[in-house]
N, C-alpha and C. Protein backbone atom coordinates (compact mmCIF):
# COMPACT_ATOMS: atom_id res chain seq x y z
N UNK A 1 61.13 -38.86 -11.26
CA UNK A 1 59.83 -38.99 -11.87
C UNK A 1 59.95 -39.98 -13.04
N UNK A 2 59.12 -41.01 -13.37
CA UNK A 2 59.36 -42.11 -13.85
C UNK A 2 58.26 -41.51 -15.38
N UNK A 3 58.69 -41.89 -16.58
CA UNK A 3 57.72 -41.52 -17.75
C UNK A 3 56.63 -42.29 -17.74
N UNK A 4 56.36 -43.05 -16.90
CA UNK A 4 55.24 -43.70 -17.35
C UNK A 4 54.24 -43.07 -16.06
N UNK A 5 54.41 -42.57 -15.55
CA UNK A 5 53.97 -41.76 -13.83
C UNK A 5 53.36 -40.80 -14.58
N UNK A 6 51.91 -40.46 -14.37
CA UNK A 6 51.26 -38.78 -14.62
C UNK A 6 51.77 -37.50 -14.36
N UNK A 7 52.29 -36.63 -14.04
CA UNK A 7 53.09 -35.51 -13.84
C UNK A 7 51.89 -35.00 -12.91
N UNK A 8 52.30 -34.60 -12.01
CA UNK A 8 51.36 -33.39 -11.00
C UNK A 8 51.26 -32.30 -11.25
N UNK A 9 51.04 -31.62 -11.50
CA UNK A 9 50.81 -30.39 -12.49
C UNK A 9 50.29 -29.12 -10.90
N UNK A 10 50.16 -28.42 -11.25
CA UNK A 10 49.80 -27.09 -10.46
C UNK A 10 50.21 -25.70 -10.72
N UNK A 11 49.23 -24.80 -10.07
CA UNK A 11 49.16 -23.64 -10.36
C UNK A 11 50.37 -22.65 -8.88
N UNK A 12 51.37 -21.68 -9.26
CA UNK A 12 52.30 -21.12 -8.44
C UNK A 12 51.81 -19.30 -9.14
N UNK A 13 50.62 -18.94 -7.98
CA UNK A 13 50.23 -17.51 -8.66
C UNK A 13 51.11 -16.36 -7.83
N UNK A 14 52.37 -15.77 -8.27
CA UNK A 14 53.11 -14.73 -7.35
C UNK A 14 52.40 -13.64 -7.38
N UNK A 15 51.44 -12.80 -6.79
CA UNK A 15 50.94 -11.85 -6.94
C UNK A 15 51.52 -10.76 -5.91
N UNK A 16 51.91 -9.22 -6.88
CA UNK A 16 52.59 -8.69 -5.92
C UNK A 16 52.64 -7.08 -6.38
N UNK A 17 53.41 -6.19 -6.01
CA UNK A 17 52.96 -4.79 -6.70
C UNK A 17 54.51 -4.93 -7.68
N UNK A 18 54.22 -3.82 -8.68
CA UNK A 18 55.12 -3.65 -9.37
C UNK A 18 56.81 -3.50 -8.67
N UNK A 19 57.70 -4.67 -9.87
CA UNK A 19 58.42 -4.51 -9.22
C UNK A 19 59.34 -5.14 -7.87
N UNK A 20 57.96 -5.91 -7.23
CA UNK A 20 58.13 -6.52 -6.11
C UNK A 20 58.98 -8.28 -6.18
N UNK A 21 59.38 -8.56 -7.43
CA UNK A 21 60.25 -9.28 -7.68
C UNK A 21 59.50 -11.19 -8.19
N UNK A 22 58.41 -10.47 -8.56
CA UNK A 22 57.50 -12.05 -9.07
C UNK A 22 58.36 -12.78 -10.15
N UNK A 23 58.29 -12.02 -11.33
CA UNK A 23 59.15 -12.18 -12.59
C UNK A 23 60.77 -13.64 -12.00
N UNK A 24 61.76 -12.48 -11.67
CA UNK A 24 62.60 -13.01 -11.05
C UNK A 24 62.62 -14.14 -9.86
N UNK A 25 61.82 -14.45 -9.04
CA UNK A 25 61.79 -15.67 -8.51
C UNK A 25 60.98 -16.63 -9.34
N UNK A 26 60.20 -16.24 -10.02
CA UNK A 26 59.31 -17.29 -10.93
C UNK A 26 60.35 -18.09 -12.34
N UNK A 27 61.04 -17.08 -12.64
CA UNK A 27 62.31 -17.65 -13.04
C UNK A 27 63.80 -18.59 -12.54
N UNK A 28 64.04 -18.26 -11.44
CA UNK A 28 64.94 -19.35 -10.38
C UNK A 28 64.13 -20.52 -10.22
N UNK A 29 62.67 -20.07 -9.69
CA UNK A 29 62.11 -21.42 -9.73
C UNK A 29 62.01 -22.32 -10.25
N UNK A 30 61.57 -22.08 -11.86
CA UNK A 30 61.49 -22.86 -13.16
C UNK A 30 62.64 -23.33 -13.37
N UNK A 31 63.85 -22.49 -13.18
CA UNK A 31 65.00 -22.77 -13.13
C UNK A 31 65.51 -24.61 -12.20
N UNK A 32 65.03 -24.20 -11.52
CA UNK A 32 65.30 -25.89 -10.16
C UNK A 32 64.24 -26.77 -10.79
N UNK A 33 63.06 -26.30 -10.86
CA UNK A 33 61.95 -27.08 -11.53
C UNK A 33 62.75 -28.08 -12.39
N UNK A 34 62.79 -27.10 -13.82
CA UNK A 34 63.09 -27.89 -15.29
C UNK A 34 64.54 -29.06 -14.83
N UNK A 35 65.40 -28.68 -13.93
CA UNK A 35 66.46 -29.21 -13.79
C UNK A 35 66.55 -30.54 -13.10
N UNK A 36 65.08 -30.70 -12.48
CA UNK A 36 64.49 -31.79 -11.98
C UNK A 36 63.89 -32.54 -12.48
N UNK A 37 63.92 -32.08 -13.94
CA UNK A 37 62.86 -32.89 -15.13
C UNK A 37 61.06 -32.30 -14.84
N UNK A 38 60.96 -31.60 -14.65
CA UNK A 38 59.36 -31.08 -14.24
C UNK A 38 59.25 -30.45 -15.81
N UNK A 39 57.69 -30.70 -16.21
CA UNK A 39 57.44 -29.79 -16.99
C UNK A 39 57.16 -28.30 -16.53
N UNK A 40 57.52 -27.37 -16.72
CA UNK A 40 57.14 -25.71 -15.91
C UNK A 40 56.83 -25.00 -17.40
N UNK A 41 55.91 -23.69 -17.06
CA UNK A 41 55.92 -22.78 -17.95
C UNK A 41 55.78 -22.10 -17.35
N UNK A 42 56.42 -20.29 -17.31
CA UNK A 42 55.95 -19.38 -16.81
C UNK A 42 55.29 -18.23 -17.55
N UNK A 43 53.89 -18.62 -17.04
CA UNK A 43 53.05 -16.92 -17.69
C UNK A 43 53.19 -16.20 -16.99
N UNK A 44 54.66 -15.49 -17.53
CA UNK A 44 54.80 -13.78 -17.05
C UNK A 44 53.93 -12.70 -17.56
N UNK A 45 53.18 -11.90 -16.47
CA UNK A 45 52.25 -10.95 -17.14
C UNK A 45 52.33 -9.95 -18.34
N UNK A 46 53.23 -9.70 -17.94
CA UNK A 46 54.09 -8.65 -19.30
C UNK A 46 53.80 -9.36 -20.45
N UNK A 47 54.35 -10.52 -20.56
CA UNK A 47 53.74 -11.58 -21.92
C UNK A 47 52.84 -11.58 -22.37
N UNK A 48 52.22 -12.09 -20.80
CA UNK A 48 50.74 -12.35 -21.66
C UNK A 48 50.13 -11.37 -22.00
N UNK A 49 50.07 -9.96 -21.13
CA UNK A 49 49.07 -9.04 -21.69
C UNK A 49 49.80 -8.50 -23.06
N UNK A 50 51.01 -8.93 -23.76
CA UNK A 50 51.36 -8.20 -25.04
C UNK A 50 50.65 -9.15 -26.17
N UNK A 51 50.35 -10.58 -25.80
CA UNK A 51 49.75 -10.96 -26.71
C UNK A 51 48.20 -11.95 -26.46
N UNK A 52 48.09 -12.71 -25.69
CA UNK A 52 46.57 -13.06 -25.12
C UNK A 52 45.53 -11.84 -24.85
N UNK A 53 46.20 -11.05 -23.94
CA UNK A 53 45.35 -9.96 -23.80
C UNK A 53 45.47 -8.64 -24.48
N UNK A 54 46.57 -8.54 -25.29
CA UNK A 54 46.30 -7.42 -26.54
C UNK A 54 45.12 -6.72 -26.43
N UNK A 55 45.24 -5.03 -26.23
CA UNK A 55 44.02 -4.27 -26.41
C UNK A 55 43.45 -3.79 -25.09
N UNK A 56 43.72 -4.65 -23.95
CA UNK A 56 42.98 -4.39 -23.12
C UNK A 56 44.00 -3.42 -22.61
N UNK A 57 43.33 -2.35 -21.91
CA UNK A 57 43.62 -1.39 -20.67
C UNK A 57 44.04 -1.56 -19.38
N UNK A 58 43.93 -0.52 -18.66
CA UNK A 58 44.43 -0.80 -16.86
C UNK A 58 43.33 -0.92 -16.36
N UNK A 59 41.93 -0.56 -17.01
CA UNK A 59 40.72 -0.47 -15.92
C UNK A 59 40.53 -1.71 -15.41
N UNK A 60 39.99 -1.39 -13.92
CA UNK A 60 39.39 -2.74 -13.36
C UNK A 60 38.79 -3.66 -14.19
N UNK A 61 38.09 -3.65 -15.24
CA UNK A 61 37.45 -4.31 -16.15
C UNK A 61 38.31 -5.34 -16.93
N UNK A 62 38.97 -4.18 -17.39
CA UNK A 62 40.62 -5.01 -18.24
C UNK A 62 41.30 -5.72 -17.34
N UNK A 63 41.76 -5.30 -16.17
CA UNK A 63 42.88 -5.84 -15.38
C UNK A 63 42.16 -7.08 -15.19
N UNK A 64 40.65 -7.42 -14.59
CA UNK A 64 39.95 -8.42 -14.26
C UNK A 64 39.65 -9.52 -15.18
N UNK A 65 39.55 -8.90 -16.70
CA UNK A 65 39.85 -9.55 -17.96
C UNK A 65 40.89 -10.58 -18.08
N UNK A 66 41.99 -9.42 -17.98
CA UNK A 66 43.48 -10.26 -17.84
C UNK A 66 43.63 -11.54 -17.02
N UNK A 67 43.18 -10.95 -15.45
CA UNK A 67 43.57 -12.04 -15.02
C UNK A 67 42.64 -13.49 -15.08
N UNK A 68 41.92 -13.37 -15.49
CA UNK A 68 41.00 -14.60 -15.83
C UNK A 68 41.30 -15.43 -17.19
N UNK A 69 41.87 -14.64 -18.20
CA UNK A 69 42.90 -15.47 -19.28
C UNK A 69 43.82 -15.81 -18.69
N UNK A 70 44.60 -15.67 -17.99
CA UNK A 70 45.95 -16.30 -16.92
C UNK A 70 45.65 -17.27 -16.57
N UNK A 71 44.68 -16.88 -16.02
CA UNK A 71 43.95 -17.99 -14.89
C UNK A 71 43.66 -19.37 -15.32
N UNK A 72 42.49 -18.87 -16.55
CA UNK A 72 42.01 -20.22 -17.74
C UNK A 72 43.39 -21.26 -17.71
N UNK A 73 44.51 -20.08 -18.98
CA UNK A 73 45.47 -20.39 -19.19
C UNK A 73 46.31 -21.67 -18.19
N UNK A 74 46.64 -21.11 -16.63
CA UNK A 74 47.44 -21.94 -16.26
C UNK A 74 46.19 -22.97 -15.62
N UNK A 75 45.67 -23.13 -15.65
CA UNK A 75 44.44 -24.21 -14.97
C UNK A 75 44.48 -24.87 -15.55
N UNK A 76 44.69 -25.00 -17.04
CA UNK A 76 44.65 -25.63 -18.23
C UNK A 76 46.34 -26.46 -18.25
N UNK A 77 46.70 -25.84 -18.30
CA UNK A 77 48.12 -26.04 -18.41
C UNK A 77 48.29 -27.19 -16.87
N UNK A 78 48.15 -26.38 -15.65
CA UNK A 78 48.24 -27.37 -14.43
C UNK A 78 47.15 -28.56 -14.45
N UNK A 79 46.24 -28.75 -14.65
CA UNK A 79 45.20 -30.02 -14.86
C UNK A 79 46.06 -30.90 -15.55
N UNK A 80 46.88 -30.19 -16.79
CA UNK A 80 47.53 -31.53 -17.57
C UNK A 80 48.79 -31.91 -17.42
N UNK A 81 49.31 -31.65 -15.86
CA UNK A 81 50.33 -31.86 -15.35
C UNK A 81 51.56 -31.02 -15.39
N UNK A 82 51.49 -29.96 -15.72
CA UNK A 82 52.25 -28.74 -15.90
C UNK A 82 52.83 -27.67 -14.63
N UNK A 83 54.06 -28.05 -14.18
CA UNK A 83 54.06 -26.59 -13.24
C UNK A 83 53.79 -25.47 -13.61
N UNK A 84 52.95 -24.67 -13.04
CA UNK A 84 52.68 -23.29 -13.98
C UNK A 84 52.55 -22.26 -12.96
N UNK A 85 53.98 -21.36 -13.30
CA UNK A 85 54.29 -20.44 -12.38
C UNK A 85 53.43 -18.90 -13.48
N UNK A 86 53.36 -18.04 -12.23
CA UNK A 86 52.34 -17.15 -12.59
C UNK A 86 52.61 -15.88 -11.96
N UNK A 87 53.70 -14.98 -12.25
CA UNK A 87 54.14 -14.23 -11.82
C UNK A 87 53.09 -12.82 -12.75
N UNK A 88 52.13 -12.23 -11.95
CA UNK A 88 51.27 -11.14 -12.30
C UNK A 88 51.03 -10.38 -11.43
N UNK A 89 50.76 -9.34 -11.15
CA UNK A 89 50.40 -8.54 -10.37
C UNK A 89 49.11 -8.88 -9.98
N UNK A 90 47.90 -8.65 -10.54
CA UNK A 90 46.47 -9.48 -10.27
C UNK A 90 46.25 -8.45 -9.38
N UNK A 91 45.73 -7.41 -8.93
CA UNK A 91 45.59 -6.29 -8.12
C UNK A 91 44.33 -6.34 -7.13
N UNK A 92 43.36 -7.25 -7.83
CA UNK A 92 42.12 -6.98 -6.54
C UNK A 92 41.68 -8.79 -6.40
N UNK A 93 41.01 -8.76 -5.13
CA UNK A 93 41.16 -10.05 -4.32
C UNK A 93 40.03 -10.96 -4.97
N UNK A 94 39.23 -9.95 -5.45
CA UNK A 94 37.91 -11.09 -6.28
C UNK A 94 38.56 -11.63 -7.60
N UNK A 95 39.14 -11.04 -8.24
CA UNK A 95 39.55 -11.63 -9.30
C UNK A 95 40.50 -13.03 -9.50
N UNK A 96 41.61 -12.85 -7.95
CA UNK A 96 42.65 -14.12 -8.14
C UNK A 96 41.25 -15.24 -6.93
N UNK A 97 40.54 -14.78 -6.46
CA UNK A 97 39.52 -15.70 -5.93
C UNK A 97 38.75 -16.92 -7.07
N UNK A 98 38.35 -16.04 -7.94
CA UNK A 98 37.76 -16.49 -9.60
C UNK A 98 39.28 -17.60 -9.85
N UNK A 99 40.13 -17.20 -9.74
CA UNK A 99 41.20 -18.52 -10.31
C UNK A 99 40.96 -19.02 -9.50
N UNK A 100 41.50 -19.16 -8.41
CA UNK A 100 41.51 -20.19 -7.26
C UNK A 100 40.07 -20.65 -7.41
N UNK A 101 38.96 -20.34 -7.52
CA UNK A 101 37.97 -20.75 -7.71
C UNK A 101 37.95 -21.92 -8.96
N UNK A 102 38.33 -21.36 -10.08
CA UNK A 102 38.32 -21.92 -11.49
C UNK A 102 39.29 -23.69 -10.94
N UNK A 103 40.33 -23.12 -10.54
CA UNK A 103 41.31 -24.34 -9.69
C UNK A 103 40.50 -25.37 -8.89
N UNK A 104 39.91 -25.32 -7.95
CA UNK A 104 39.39 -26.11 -6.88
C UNK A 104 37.87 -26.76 -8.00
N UNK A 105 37.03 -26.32 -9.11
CA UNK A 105 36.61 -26.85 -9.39
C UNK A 105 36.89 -28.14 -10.22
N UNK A 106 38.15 -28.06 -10.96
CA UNK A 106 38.40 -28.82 -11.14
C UNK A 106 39.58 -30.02 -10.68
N UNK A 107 39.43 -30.08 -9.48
CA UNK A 107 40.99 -30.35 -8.91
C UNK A 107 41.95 -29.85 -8.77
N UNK A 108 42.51 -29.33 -8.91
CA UNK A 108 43.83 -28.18 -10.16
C UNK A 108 44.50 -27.80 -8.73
N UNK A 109 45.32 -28.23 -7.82
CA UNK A 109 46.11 -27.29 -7.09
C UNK A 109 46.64 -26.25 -7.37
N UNK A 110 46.06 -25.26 -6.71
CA UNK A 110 46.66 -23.89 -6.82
C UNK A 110 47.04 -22.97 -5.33
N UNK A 111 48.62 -22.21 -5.63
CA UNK A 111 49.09 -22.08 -4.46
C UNK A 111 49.18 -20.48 -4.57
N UNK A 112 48.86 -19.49 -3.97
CA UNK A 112 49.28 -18.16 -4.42
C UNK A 112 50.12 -17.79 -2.95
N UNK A 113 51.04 -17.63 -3.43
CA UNK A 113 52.32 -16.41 -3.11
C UNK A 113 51.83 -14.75 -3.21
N UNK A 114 51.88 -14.09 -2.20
CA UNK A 114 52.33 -12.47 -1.47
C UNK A 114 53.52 -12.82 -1.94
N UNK A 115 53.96 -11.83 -2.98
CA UNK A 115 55.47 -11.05 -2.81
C UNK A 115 55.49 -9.75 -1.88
N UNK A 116 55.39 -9.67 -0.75
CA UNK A 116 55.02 -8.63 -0.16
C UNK A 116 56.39 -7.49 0.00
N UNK A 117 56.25 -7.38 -1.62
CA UNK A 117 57.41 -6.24 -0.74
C UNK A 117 57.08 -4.72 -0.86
N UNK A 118 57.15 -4.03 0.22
CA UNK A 118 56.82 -2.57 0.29
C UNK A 118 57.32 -1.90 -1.08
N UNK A 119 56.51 -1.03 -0.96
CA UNK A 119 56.22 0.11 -2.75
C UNK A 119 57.49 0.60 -2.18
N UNK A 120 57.93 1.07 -0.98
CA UNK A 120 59.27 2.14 -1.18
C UNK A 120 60.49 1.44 -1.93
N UNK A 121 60.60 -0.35 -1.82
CA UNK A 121 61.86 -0.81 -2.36
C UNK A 121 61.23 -1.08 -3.64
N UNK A 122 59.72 -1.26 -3.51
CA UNK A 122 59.93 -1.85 -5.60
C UNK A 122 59.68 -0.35 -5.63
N UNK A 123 59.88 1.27 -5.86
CA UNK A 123 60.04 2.01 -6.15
C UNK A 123 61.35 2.31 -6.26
N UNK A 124 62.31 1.54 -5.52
CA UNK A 124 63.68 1.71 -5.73
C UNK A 124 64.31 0.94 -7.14
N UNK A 125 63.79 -0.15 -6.88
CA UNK A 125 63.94 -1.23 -7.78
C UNK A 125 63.84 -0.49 -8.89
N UNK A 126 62.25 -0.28 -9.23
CA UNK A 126 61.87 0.71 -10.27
C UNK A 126 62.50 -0.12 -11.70
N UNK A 127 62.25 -1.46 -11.85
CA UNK A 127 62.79 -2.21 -12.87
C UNK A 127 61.92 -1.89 -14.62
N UNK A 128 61.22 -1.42 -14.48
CA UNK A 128 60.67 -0.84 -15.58
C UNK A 128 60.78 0.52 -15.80
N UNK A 129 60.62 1.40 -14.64
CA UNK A 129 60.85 2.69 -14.54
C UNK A 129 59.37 3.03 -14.56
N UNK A 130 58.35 2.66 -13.72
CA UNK A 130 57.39 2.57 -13.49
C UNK A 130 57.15 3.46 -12.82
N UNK A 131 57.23 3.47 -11.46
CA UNK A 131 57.55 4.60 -10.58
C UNK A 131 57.76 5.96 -11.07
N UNK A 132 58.90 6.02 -11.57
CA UNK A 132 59.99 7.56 -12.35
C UNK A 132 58.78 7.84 -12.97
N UNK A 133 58.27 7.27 -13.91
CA UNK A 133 57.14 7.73 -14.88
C UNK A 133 55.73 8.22 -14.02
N UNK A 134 55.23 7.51 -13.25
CA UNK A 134 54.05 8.30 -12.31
C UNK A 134 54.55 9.41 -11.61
N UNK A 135 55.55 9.02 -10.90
CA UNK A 135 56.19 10.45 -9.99
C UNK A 135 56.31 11.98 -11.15
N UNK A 136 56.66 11.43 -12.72
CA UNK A 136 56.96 12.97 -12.86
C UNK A 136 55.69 13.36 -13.67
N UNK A 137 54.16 12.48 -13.13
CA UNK A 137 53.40 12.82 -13.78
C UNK A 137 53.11 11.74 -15.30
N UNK A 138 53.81 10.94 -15.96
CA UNK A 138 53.56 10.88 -17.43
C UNK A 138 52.97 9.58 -17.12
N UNK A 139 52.75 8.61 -16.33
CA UNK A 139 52.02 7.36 -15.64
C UNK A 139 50.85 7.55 -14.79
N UNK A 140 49.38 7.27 -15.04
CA UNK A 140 48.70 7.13 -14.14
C UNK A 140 48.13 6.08 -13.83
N UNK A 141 47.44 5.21 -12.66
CA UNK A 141 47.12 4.08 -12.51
C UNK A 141 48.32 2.92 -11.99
N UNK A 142 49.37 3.41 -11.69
CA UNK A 142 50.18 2.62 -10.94
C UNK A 142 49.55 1.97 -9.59
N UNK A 143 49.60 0.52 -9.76
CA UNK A 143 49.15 -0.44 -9.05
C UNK A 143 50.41 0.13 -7.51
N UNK A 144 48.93 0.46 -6.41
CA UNK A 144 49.98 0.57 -5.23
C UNK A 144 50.32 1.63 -5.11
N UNK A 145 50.60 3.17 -6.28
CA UNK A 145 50.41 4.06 -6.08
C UNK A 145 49.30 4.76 -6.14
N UNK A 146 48.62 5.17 -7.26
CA UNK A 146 47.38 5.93 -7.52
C UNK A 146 46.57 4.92 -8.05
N UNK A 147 46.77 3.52 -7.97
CA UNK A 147 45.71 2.64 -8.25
C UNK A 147 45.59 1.77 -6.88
N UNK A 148 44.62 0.46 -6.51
CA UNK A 148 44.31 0.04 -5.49
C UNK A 148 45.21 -1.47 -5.59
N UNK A 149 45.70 -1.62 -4.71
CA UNK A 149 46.46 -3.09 -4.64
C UNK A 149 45.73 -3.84 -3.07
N UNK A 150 45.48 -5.17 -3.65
CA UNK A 150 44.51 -5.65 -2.39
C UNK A 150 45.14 -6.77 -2.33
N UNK A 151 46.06 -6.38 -0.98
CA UNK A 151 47.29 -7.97 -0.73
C UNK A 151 46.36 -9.19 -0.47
N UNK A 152 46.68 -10.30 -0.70
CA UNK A 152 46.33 -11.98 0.03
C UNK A 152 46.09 -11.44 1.24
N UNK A 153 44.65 -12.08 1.88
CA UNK A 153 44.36 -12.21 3.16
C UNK A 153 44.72 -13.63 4.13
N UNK A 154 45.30 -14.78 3.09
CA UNK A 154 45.30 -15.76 3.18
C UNK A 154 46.25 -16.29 2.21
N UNK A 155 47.44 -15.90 2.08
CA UNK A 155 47.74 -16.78 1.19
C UNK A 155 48.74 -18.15 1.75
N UNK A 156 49.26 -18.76 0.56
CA UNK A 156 49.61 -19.82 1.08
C UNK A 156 51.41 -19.61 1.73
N UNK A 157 52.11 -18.50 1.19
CA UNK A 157 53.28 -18.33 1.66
C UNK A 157 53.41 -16.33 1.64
N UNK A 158 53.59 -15.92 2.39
CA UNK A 158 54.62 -14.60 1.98
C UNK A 158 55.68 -14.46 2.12
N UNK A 159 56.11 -13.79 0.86
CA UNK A 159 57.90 -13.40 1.04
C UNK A 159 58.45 -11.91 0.95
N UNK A 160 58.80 -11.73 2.25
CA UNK A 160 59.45 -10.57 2.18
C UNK A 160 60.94 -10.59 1.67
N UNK A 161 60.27 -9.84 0.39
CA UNK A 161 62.03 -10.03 -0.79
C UNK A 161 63.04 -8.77 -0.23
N UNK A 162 62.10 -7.78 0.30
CA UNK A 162 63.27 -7.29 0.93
C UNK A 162 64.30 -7.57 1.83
N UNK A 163 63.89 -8.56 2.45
CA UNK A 163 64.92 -9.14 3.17
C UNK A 163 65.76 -10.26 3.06
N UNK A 164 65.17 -11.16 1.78
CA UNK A 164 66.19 -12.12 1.24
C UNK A 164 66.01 -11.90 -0.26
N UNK A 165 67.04 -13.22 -0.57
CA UNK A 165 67.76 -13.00 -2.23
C UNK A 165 66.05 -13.21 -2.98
N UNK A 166 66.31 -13.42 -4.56
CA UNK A 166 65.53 -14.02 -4.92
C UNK A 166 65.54 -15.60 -5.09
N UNK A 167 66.65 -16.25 -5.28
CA UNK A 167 66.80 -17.91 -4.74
C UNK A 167 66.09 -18.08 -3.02
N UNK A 168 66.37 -17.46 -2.40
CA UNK A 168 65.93 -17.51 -1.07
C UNK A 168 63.89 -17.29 -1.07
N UNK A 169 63.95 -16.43 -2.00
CA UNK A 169 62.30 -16.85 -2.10
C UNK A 169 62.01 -17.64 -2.71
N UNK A 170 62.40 -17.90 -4.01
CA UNK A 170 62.25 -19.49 -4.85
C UNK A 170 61.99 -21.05 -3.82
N UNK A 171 63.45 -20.85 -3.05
CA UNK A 171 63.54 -22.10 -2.39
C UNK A 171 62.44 -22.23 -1.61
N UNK A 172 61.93 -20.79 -0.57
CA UNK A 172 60.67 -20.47 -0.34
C UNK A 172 59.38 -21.71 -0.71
N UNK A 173 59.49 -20.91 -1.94
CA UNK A 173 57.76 -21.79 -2.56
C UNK A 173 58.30 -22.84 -2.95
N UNK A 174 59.41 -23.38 -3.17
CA UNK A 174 59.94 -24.87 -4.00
C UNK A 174 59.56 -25.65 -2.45
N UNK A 175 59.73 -25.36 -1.47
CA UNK A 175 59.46 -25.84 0.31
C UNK A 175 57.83 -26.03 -0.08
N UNK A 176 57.01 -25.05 -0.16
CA UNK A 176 55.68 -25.03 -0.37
C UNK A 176 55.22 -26.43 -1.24
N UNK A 177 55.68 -26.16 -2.44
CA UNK A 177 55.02 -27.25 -3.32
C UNK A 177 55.93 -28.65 -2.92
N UNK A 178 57.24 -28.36 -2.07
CA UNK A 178 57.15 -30.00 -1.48
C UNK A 178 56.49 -30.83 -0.08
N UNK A 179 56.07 -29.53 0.72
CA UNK A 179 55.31 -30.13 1.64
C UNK A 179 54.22 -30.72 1.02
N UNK A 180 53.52 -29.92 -0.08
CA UNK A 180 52.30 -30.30 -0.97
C UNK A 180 52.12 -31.36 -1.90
N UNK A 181 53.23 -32.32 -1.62
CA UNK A 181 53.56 -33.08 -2.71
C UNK A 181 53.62 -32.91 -4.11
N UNK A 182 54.09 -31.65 -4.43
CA UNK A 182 53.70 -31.49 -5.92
C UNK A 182 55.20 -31.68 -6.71
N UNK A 183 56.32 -31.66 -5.72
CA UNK A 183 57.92 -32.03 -6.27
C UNK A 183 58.41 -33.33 -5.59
């Protein structure tokens, strides 16, 4: 990529249930990204909702909140040539529609990723202890358990992480955004 060349910028939304390994491939990714000279940022949800979205709750209201500051966020960020990986859960299908929506109005390629991996292994995983905490009762509203998770009907890649590494899903979507010309 030459400095005097515009940077292609785009949106990489991993949406997936807790657990299901967004975080961690959105990190390998950025990882190959930056090493290629790409600008990348990753808005990991955990982040953002400790400080953009401060205050808000689990209700549909909040969660729908959230993801539309993400959304703003990396649209903004990808328009000005930014890889912008987006590892969130995003739980119902109208809401990551509204990004992808927000995206296509202004040009903005945006690619969303299914981490599709079954609740029994990200319950194994259990990388927060998310799970442990609903099961003995002290968690309610777990996305996928006692809350509603509404997979991609369409998305642009799924990865079943249960069956490969997390580099193996990275390389995954790094395939994606080069058929797409965006690497």
């Amino acid at each position: 990529m030459t400095t005097t060349a515009r940077a292609q910028g785009a949106t990489v939304w991993l949406t997936g249930l807790p657990s299901a390994g967004k975080t961690t491939i959105a990190q390998h990714l950025g990882e190959r990204l930056r090493a290629e000279g790409h600008r990348v940022e990753v808005l990991d949800g955990d982040e953002v909702r400790r400080f953009l979205s401060a205050g808000l709750g689990f209700s549909r209201e909040d969660r729908n909140t959230n993801v539309q500051r993400i959304g703003l966020v990396s649209e903004v960020l990808a328009r000005n040539g930014v890889l912008t990986l987006v590892p969130v859960i995003a739980p119902y299908a109208d809401s990551r529609e509204a990004v992808r929506k927000r995206h296509e109005a202004s040009g903005t390629p945006y690619i969303e990723v299914h981490v599709a991996t079954p609740v029994e292994v990200c319950s194994d995983r259990d990388v927060k202890g998310l799970y442990a905490r609903q099961a003995s009762g002290h968690l309610t509203g777990l996305t996928g358990v006692d809350d509603p998770y509404e997979p991609p009907t369409d998305p642009a890649l799924t990865l079943p992480t249960q069956t490969q590494s997390p580099r193996e899903s990275a390389d995954a979507v790094y395939a994606v955004l080069s058929e797409r010309g965006l690497v």
